[in-house]
Protein backbone atom coordinates (compact mmCIF):
# COMPACT_ATOMS: atom_id res chain seq x y z
CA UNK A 1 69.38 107.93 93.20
CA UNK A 2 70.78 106.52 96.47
CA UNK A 3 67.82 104.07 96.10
CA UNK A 4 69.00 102.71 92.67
CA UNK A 5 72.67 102.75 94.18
CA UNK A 6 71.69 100.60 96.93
CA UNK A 7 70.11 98.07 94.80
CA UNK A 8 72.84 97.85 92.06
CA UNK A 9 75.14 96.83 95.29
CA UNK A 10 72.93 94.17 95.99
CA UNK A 11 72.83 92.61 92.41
CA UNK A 12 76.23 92.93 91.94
CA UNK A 13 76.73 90.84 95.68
CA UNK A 14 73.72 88.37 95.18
CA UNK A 15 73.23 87.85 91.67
CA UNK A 16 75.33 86.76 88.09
CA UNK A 17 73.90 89.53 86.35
CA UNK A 18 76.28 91.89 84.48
CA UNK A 19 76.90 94.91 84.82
CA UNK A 20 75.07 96.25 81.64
CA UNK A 21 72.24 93.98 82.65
CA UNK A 22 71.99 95.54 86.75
CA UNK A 23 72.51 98.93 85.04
CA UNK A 24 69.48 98.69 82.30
CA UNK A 25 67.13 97.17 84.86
CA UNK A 26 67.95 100.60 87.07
CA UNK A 27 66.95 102.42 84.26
CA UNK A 28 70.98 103.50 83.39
CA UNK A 29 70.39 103.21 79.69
CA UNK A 30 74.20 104.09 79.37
CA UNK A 31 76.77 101.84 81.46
CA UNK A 32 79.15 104.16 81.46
CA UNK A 33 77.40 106.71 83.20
CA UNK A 34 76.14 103.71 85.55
CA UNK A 35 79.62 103.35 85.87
CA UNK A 36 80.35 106.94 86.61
CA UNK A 37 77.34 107.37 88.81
CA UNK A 38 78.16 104.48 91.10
CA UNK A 39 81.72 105.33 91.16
CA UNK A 40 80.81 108.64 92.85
CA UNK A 41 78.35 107.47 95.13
CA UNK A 42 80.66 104.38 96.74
CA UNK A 43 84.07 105.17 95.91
CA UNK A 44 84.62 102.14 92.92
CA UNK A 45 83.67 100.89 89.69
CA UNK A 46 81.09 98.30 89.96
CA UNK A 47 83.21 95.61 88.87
CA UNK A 48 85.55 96.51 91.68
CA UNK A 49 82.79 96.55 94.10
CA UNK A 50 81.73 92.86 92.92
CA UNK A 51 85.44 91.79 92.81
CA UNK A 52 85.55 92.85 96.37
CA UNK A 53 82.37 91.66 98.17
CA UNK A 54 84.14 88.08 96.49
CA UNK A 55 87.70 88.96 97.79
CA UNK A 56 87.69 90.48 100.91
CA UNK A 57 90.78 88.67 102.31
CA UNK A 58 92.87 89.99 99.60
CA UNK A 59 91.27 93.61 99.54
CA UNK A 60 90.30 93.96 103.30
CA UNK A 61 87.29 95.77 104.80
CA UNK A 62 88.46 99.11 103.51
CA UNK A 63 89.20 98.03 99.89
CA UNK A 64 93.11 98.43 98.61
CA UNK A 65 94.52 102.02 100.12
CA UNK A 66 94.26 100.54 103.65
CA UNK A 67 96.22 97.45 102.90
CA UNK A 68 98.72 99.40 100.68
CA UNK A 69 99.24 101.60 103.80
CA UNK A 70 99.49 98.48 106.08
CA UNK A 71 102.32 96.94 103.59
CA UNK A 72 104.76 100.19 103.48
């Protein structure tokens, strides 16, 4: 599974695929539990993760809790 996990991270950096599209090609028939899946193994949705690796100024390295933190 970590296999699959690692890929879907690398579509969802390197390529315009959706989500639905990175998920059936995994063999995730059901986005959701994609969804679910991934969520569990990285700590985000997908589309966070993608939103992200594009963002990082506004998210920072350790995605939003750190830079919440930093702002209080």
């Amino acid at each position: 599974m970590q296999k699959k996990i690692e890929c879907a991270k690398s579509q969802l950096v390197y390529s315009s695929r959706s989500i639905r599209e990175i998920s059936d090609s995994l063999g995730f028939h059901d986005e959701n539990y994609f969804g679910k899946v991934f969520k569990r193994q990285v700590g985000c949705s997908p589309g966070s993760y993608r939103y992200r690796k594009y963002n990082p100024d506004k998210w920072g390295a350790l995605g939003p809790k750190q830079n919440k933190e930093e702002s209080e």
